[in-house]
Protein backbone atom coordinates (compact mmCIF):
# COMPACT_ATOMS: atom_id res chain seq x y z
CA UNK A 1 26.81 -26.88 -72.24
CA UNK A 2 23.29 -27.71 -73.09
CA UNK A 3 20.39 -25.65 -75.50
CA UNK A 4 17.25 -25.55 -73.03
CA UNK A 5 14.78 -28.72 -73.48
CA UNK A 6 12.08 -29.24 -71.24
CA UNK A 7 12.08 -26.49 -68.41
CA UNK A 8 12.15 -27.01 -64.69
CA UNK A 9 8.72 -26.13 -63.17
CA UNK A 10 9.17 -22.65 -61.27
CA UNK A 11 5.61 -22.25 -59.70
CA UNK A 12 3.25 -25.04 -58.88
CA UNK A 13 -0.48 -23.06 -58.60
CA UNK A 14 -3.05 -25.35 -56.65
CA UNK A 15 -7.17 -26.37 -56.74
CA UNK A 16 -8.05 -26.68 -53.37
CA UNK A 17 -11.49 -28.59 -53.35
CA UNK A 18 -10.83 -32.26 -53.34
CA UNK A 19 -7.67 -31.38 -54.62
CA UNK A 20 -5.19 -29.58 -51.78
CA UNK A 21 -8.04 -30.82 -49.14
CA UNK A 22 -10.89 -33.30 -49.71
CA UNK A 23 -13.91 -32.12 -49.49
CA UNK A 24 -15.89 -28.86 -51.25
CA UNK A 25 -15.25 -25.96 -48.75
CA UNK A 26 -18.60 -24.45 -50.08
CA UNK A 27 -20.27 -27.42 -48.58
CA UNK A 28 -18.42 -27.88 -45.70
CA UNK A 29 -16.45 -26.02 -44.13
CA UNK A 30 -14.49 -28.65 -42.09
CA UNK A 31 -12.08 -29.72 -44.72
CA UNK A 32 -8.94 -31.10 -44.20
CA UNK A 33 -5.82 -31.37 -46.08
CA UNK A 34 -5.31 -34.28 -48.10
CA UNK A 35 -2.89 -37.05 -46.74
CA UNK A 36 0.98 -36.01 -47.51
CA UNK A 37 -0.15 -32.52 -48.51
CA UNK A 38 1.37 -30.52 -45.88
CA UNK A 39 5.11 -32.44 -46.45
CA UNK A 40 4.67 -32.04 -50.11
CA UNK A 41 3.64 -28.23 -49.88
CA UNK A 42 7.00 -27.61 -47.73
CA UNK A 43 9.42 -29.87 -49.60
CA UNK A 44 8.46 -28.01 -53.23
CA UNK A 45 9.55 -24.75 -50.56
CA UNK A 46 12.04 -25.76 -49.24
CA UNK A 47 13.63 -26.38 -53.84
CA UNK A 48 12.71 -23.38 -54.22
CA UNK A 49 9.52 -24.09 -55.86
CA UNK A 50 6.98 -21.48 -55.38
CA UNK A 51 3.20 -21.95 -54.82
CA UNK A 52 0.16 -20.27 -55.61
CA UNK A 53 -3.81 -20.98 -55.54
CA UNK A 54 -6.23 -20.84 -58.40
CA UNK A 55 -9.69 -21.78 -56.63
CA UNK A 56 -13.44 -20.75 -57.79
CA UNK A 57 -14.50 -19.65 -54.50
CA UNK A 58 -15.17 -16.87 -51.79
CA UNK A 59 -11.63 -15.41 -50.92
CA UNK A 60 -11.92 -14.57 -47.29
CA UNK A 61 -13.42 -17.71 -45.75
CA UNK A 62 -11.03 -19.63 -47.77
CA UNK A 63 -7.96 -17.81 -47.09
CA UNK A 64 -8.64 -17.89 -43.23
CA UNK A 65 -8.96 -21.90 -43.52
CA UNK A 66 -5.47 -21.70 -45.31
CA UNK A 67 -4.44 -19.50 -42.04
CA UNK A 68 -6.07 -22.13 -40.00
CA UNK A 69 -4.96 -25.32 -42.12
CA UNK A 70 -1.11 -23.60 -41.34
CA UNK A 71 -0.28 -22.90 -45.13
CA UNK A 72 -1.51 -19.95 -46.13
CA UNK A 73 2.15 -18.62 -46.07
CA UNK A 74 3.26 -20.84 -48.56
CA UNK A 75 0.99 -19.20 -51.18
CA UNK A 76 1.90 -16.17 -53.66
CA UNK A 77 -0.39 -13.99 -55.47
CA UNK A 78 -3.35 -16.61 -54.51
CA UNK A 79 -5.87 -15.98 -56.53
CA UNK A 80 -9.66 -17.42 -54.98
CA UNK A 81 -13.13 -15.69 -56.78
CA UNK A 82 -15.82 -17.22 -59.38
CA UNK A 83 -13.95 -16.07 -62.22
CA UNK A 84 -12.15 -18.68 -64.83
CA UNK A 85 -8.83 -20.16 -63.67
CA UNK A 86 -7.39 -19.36 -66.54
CA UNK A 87 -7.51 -15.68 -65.89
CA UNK A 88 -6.46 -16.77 -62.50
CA UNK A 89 -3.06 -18.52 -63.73
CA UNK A 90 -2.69 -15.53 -66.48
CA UNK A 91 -2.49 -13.16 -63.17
CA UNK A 92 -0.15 -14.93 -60.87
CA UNK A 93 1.87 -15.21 -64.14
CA UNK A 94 2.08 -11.73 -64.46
CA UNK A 95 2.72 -10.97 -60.96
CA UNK A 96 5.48 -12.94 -60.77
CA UNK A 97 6.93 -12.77 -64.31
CA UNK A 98 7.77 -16.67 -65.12
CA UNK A 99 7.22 -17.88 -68.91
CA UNK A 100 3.86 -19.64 -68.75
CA UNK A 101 6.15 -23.31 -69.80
CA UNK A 102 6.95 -22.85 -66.24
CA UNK A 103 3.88 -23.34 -64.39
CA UNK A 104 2.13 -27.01 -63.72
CA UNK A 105 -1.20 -26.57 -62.64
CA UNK A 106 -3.00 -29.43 -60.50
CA UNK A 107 -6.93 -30.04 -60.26
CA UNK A 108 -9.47 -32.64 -59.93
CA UNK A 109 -11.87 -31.41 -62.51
CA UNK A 110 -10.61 -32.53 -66.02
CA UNK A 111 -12.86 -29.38 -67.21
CA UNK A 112 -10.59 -26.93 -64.99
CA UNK A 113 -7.32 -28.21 -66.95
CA UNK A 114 -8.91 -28.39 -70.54
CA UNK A 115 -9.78 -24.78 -70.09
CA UNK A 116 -6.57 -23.36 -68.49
CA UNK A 117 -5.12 -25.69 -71.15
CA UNK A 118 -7.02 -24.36 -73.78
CA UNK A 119 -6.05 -20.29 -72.54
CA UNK A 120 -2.50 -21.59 -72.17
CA UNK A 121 -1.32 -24.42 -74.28
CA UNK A 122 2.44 -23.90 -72.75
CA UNK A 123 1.43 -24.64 -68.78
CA UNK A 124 1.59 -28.37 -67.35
CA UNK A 125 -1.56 -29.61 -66.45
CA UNK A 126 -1.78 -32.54 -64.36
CA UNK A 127 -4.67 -34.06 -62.02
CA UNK A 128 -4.70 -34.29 -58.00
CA UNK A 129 -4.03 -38.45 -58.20
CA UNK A 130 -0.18 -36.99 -59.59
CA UNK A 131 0.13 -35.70 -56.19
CA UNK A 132 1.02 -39.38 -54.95
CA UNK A 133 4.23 -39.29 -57.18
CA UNK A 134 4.86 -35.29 -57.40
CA UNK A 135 7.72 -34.83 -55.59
CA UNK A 136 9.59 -37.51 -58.12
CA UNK A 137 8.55 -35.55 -60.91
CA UNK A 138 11.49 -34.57 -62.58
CA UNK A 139 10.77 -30.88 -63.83
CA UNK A 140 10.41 -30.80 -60.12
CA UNK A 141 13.65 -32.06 -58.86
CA UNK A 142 16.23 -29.53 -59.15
CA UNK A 143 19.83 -30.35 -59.36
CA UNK A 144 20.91 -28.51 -56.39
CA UNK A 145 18.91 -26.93 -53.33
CA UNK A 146 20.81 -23.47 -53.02
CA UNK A 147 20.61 -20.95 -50.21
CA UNK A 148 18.99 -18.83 -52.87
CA UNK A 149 16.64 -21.62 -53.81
CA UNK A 150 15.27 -22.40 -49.74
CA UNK A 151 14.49 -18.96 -49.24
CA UNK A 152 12.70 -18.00 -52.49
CA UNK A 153 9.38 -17.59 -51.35
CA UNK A 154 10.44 -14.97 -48.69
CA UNK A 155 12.23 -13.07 -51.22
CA UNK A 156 8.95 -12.91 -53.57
CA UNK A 157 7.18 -11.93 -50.06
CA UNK A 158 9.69 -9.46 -49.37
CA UNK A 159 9.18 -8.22 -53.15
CA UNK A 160 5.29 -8.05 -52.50
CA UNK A 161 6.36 -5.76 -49.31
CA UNK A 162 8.12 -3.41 -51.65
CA UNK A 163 5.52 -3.40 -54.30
CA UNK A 164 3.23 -2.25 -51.30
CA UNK A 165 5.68 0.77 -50.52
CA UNK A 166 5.89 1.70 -54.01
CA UNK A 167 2.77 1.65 -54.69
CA UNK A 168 1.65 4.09 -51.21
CA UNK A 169 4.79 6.18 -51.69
CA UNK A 170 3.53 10.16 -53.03
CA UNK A 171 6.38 11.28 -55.34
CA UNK A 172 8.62 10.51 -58.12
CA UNK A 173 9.19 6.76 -59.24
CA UNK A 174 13.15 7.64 -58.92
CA UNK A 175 12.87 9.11 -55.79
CA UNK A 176 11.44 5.56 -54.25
CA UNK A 177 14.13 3.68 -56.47
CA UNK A 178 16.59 6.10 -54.61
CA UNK A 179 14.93 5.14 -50.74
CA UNK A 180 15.72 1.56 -51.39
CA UNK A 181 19.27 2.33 -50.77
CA UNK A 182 20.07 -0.54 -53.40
CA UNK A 183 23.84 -2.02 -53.62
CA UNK A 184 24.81 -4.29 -56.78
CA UNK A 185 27.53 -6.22 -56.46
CA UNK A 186 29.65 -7.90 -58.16
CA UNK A 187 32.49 -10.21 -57.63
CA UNK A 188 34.38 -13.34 -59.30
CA UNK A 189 32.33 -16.24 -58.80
CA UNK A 190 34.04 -18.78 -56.46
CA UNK A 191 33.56 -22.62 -56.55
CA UNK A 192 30.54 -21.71 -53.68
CA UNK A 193 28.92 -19.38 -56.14
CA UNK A 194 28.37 -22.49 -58.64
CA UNK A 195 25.02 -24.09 -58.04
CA UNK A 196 23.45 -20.80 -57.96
CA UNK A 197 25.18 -19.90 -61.23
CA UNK A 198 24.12 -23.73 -62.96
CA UNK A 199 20.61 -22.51 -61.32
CA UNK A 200 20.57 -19.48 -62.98
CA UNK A 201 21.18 -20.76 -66.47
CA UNK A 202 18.44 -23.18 -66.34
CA UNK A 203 15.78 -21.04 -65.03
CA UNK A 204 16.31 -17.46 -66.37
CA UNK A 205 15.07 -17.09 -69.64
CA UNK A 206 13.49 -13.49 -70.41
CA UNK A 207 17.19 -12.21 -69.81
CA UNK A 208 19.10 -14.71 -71.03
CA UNK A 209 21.11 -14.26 -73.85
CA UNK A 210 21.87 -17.31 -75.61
CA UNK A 211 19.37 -19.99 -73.85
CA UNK A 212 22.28 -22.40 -73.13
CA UNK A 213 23.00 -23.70 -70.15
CA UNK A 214 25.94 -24.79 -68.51
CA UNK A 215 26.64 -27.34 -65.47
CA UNK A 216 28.68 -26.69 -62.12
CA UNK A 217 31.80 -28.75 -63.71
CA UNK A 218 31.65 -27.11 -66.72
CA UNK A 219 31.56 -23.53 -64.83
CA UNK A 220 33.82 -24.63 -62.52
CA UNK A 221 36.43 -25.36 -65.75
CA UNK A 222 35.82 -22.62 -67.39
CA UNK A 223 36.55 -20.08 -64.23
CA UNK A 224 39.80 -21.42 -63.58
CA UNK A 225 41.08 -22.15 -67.59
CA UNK A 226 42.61 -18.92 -67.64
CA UNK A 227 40.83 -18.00 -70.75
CA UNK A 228 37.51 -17.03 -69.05
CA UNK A 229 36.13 -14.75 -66.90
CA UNK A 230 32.82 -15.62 -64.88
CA UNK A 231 31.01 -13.36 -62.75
CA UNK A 232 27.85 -13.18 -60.41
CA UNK A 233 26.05 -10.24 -59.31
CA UNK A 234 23.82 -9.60 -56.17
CA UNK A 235 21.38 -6.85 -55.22
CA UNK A 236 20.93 -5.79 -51.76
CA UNK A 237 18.28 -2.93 -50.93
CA UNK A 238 17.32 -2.01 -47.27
CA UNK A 239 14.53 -5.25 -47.36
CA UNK A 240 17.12 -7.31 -47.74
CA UNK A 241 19.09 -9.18 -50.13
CA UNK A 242 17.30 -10.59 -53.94
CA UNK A 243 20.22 -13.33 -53.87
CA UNK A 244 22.80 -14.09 -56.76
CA UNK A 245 20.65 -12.56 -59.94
CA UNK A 246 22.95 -11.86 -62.17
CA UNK A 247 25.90 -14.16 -64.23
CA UNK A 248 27.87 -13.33 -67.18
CA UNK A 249 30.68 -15.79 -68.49
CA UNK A 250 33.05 -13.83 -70.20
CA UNK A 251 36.17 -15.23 -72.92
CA UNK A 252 38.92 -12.60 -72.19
CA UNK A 253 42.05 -14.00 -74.00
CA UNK A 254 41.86 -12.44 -77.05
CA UNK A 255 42.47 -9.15 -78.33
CA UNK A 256 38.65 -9.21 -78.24
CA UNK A 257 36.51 -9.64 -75.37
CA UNK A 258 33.73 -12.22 -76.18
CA UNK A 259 30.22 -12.50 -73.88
CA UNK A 260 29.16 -16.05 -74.38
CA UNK A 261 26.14 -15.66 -71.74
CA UNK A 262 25.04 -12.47 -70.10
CA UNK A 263 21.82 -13.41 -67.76
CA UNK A 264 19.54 -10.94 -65.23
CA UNK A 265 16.56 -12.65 -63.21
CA UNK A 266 13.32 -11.62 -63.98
CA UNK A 267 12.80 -10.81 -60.61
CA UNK A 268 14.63 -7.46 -60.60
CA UNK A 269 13.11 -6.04 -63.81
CA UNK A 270 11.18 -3.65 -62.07
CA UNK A 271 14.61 -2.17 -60.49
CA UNK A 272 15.98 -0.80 -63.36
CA UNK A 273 19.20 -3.07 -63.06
CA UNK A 274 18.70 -5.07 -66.17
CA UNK A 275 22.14 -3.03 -67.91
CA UNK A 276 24.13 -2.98 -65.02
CA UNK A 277 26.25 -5.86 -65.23
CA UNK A 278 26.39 -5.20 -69.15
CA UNK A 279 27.57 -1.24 -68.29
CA UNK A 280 30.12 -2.65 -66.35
CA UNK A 281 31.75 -5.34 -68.58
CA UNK A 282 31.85 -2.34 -71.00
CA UNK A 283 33.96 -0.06 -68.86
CA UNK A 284 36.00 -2.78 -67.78
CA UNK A 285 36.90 -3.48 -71.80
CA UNK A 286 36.99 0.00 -72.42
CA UNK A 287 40.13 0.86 -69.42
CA UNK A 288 41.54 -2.39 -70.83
CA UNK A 289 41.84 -1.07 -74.93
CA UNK A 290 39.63 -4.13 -75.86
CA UNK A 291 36.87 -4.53 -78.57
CA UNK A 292 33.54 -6.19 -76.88
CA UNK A 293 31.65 -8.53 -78.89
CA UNK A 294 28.85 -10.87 -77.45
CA UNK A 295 26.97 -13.61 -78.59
CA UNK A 296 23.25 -14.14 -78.29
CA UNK A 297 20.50 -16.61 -79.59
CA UNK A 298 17.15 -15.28 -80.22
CA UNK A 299 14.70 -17.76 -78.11
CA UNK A 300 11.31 -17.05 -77.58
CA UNK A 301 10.97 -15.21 -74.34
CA UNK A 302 14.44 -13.10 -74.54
CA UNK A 303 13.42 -10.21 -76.23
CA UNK A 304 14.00 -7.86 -73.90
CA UNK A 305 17.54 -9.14 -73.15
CA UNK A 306 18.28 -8.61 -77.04
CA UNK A 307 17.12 -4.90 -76.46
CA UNK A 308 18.92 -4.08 -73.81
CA UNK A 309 22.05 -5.12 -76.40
CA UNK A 310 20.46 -2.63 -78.86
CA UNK A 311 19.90 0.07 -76.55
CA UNK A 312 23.60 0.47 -74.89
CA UNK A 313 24.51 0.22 -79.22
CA UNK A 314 25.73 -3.48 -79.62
CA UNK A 315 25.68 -4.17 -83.31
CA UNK A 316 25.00 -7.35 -85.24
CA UNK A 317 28.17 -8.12 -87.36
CA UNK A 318 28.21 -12.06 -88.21
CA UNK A 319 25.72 -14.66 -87.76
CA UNK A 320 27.49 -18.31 -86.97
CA UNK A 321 26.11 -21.86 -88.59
CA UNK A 322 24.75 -22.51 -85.14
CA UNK A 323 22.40 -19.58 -84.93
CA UNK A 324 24.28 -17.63 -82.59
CA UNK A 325 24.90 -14.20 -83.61
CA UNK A 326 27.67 -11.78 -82.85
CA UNK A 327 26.71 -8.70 -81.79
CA UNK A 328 29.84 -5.65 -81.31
CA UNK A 329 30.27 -2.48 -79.38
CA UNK A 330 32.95 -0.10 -80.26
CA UNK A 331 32.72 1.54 -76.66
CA UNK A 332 32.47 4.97 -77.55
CA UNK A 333 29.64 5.31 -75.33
CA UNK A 334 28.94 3.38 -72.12
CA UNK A 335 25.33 3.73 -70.71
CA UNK A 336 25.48 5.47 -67.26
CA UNK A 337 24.44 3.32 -64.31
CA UNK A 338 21.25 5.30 -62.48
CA UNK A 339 22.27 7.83 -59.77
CA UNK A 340 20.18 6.00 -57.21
CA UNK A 341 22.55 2.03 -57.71
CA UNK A 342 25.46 2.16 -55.90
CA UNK A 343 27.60 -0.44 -57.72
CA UNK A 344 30.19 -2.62 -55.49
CA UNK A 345 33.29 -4.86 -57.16
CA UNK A 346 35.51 -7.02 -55.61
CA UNK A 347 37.47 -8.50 -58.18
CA UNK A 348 41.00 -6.81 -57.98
CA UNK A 349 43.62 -8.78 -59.54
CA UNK A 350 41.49 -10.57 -62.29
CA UNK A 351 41.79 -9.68 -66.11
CA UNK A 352 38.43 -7.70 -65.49
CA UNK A 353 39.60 -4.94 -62.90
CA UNK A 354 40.94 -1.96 -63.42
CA UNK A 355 41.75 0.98 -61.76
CA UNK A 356 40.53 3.00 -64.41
CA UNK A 357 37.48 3.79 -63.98
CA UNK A 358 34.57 5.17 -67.04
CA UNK A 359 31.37 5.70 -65.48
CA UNK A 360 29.26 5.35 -62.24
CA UNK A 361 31.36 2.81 -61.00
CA UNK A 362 32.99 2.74 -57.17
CA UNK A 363 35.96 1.67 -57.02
CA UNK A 364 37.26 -1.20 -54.80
């Protein structure tokens, strides 16, 4: 169990002139990708690193060379016009919802990274000679490559594809929510689940509770030591699945139930799923006559996990030497899971299930 140091990068966003390819595209329109580029664009896909473009120049021309060059897939939210990069990073950042101390941005022109520096003292700046040795960098070398992690990027794209819909769709926000036909499960995570869940803990941080994070032997231990309770959660809508976005190690031994790390990817903010897992650790103590209590370390991108506490009426009753405070919910009310999330368990037999059922919940 580790507090968060240095993060692991979670978008790499790219110059292109004499940076991605040599040459200025604005001078010549012949460019060609730099030596090694096209392994190193796939192997940061293939970790699960995503991609993205801030370029000052004209954004059709340049995005049909990516088409031509064979890349332009690789490449979320790109963002290619005359304005300042900055405001170019600031928008992909947005878009896809990362703390900016995740992002490394790479460009020739020492002017370019002073002044995305300068917007954003948190991002990574580094110049196109690091390209040589970028794939040894080690904010860039994950610990494991997960299914979840090689097929990232088509998840964001399958994200963008719903943002479309949403966006087109003519009625009530709920009423799109309800046409996704979304399932969230959740299950007992098995040894399998593992490297997703060590994944999780190092890269979620907006909904993280206490900003520590744990390592697949360590998770592994603490599943099977009888006094814990760890479980993952994944969201399935009718694009597809979002993966394994959801983790929450539980202590169930004691009279008292005790959340040592709740955790939601950023990417399903926007689905209104953030208190779903929480909703249902809070039936689950209810049926079982247990108090809840949860511990949670303010950090400074979790927020909005320390709100969703306060809004389904978690209390702060001590604060430990460490920093961690303990927040408590005496259950008499149990936020109700939206009408349009059809919630799926598969845990029977563990500490955590119950027939007994308080709220939205289907059963088993």
């Amino acid at each position: 169990m580790n507090h968060r140091t240095e993060k692991a990068i979670k978008c790499v966003v790219w110059d292109l002139d004499n940076t991605l390819w040599d040459g200025v595209f604005l001078e010549d329109r012949e460019v060609t990708l730099k030596p090694s580029m096209l392994a190193i664009i796939k192997e940061l896909d293939r970790r699960g690193i995503l991609q993205s473009i801030a370029s000052k120049n004209e954004y059709e021309p340049v995005y049909r060379k990516l088409e031509e060059l064979g890349i332009a897939q690789y490449f979320l939210y790109p963002e290619i016009h005359w304005g300042a990069k900055s405001q170019s990073i600031a928008a992909i950042q947005k878009r896809l919802g990362f703390g900016m101390d995740t992002f490394l941005f790479i460009d020739d022109q020492e002017f370019e990274r002073d002044e995305v520096k300068s917007a954003h003292p948190e991002i990574t700046c580094l110049p196109h000679t690091a390209c040589e040795t970028l794939l040894t960098h080690p904010r860039l070398n994950p610990r494991w490559i997960t299914e979840d992690a090689s097929r990232r990027r088509q998840m964001y794209q399958a994200e963008q594809l719903r943002e479309y819909e949403e966006r087109v769709y003519e009625g009530p926000r709920e009423d799109f929510l309800s046409s996704l036909h979304m399932r969230f499960l959740i299950s007992e995570a098995r040894e399998e689940d593992l490297r997703r869940a060590e994944e999780l803990t190092v890269r979620t941080n907006q909904l993280n509770s206490t900003g520590i994070t744990y390592d697949y032997e360590e998770l592994n231990r603490l599943r099977q030591d009888g006094h814990h309770c760890l479980l993952v959660c994944e969201l399935i809508d009718k694009y597809g699945s979002y993966g394994k976005i959801g983790l929450a190690l539980i202590e169930t031994d004691q009279q008292a139930w005790l959340i040592q790390l709740l955790l939601m990817s950023c990417r399903v903010l926007t689905r209104s799923v953030g208190s779903v897992l929480l909703s249902y650790i809070m039936q689950q103590a209810h049926a079982n006559g247990k108090v809840l209590r949860a511990q949670f370390r303010k950090t400074a991108s979790n927020r909005m996990m320390y709100a969703t506490y306060r809004f389904a009426r978690f209390q702060e009753i001590a604060t430990q030497e460490d920093g961690l405070i303990i927040l408590e919910n005496d259950l008499t009310t149990i936020p109700e899971i939206p009408p349009f999330i059809e919630v799926q368990t598969n845990i029977e037999g563990s500490v955590l299930y119950s027939r007994k059922q308080v709220g939205s919940f289907a059963t088993p």
